[in-house]
C-alpha atoms as a PDB file:
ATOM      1  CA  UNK A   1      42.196 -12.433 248.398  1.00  0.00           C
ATOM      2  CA  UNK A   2      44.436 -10.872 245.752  1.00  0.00           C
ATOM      3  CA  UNK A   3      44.705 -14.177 244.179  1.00  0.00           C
ATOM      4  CA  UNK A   4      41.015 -14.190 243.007  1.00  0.00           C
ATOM      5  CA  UNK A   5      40.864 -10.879 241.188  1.00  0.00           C
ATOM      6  CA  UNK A   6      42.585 -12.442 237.932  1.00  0.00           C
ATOM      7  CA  UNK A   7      39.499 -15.705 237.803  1.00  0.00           C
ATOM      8  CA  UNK A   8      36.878 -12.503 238.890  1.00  0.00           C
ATOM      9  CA  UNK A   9      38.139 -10.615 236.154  1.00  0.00           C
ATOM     10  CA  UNK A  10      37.857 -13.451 233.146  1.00  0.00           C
ATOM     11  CA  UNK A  11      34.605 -14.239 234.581  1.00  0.00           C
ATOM     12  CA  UNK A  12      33.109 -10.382 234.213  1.00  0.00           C
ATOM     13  CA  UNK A  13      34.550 -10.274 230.297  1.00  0.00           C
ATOM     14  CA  UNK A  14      33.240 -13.615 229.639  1.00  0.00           C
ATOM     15  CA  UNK A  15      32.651 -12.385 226.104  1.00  0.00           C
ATOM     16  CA  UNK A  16      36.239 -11.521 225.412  1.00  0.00           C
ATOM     17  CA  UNK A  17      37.180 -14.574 227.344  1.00  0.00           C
ATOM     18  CA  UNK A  18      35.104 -16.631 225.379  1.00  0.00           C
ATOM     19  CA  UNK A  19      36.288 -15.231 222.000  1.00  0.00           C
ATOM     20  CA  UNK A  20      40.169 -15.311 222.892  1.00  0.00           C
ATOM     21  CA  UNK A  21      39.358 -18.855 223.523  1.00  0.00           C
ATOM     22  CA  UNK A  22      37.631 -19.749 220.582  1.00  0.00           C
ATOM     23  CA  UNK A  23      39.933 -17.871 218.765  1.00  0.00           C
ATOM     24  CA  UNK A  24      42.996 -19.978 219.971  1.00  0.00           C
ATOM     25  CA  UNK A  25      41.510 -23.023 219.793  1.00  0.00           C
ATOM     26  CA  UNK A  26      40.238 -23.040 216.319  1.00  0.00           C
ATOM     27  CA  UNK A  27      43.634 -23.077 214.336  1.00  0.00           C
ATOM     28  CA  UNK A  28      44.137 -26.560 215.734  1.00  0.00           C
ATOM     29  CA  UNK A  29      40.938 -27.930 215.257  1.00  0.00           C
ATOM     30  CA  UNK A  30      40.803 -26.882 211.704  1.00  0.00           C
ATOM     31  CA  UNK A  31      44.132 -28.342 211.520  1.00  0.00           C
ATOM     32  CA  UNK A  32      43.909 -31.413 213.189  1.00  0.00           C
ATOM     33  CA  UNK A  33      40.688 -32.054 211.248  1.00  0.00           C
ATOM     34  CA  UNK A  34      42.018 -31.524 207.725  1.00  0.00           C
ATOM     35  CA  UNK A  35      45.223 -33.553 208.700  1.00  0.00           C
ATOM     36  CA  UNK A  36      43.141 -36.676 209.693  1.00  0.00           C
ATOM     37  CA  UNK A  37      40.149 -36.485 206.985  1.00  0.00           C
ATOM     38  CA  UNK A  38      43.433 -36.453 204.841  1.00  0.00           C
ATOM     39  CA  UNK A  39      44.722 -39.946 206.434  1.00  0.00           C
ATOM     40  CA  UNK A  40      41.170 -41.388 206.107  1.00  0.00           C
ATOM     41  CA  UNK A  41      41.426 -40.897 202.433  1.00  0.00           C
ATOM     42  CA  UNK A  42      44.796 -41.998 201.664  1.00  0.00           C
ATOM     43  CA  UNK A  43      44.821 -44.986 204.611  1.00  0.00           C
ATOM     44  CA  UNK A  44      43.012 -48.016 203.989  1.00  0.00           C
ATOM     45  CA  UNK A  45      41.232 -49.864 206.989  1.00  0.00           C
ATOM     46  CA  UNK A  46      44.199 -52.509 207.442  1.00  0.00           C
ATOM     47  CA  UNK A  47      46.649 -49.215 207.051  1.00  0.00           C
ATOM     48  CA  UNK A  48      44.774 -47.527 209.400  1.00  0.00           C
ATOM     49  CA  UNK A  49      44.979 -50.319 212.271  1.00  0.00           C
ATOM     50  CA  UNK A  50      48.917 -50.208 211.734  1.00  0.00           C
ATOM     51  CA  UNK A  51      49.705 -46.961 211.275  1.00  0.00           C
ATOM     52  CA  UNK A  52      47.454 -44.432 213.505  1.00  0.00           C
ATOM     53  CA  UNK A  53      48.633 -45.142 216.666  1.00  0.00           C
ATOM     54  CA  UNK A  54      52.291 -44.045 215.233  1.00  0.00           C
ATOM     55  CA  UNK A  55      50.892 -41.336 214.145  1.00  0.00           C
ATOM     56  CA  UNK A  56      49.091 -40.451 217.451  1.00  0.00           C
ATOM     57  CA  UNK A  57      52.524 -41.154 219.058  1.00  0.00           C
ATOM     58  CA  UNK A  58      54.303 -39.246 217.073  1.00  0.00           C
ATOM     59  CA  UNK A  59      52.088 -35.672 217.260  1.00  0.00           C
ATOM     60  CA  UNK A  60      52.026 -35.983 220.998  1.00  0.00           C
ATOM     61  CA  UNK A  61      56.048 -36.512 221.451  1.00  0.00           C
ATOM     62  CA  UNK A  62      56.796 -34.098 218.832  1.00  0.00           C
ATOM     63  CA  UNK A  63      55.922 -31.184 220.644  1.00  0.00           C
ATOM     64  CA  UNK A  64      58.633 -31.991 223.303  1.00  0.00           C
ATOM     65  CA  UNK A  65      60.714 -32.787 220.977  1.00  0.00           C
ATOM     66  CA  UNK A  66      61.043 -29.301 219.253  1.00  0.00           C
ATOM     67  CA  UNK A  67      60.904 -27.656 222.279  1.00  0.00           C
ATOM     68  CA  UNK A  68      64.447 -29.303 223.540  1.00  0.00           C
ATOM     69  CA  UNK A  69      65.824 -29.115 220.054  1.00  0.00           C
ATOM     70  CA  UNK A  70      65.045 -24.917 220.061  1.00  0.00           C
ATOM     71  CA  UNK A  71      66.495 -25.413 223.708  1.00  0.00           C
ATOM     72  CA  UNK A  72      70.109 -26.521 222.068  1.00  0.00           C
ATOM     73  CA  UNK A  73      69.550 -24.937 218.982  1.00  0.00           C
ATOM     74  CA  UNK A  74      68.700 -21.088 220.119  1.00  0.00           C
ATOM     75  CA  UNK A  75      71.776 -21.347 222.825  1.00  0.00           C
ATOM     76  CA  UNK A  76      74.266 -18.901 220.766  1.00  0.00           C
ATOM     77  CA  UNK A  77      77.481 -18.105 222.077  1.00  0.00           C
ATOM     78  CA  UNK A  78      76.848 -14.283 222.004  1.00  0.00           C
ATOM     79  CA  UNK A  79      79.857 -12.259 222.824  1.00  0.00           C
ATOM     80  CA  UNK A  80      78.351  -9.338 224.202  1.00  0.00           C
ATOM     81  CA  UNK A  81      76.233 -11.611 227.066  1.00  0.00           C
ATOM     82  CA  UNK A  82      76.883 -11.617 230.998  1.00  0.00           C
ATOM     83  CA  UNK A  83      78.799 -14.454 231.792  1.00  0.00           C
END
């Protein structure tokens, strides 16, 4: 079927596949590594206990967070739209 030629095609460039992915991915694991070696230095043990799961909570919500504040934020009355 038509539907398999995009999963046929990744899989011949496996290479480039492989290298877009790695590519992507390692901004945020550099990122999210620095970010909590950085909170094991400055957290103590008993900190630590208290405060990471915040933390955790907090950099998963986030994300949906921004995205409906851009939603209100990027809604611009423009004159010259379709109404």
């Amino acid at each position: 079927p038509a539907s398999f030629w995009g999963p046929i095609a990744v899989f011949r460039n496996w290479t480039f596949s492989l290298f877009y992915f790695l590519a992507e991915s390692w901004g945020i694991v550099v990122v999210t590594t620095i970010f909590w070696g950085l909170a094991n230095q400055v957290c103590s043990v008993t900190e630590a206990k208290r405060y990471y799961p915040i933390i955790g909570f907090v950099a998963n919500t986030s994300p949906i967070l921004a995205g409906q504040f851009i939603q209100v934020v990027s809604e611009v009355d423009d004159p010259s739209a379709p109404r």
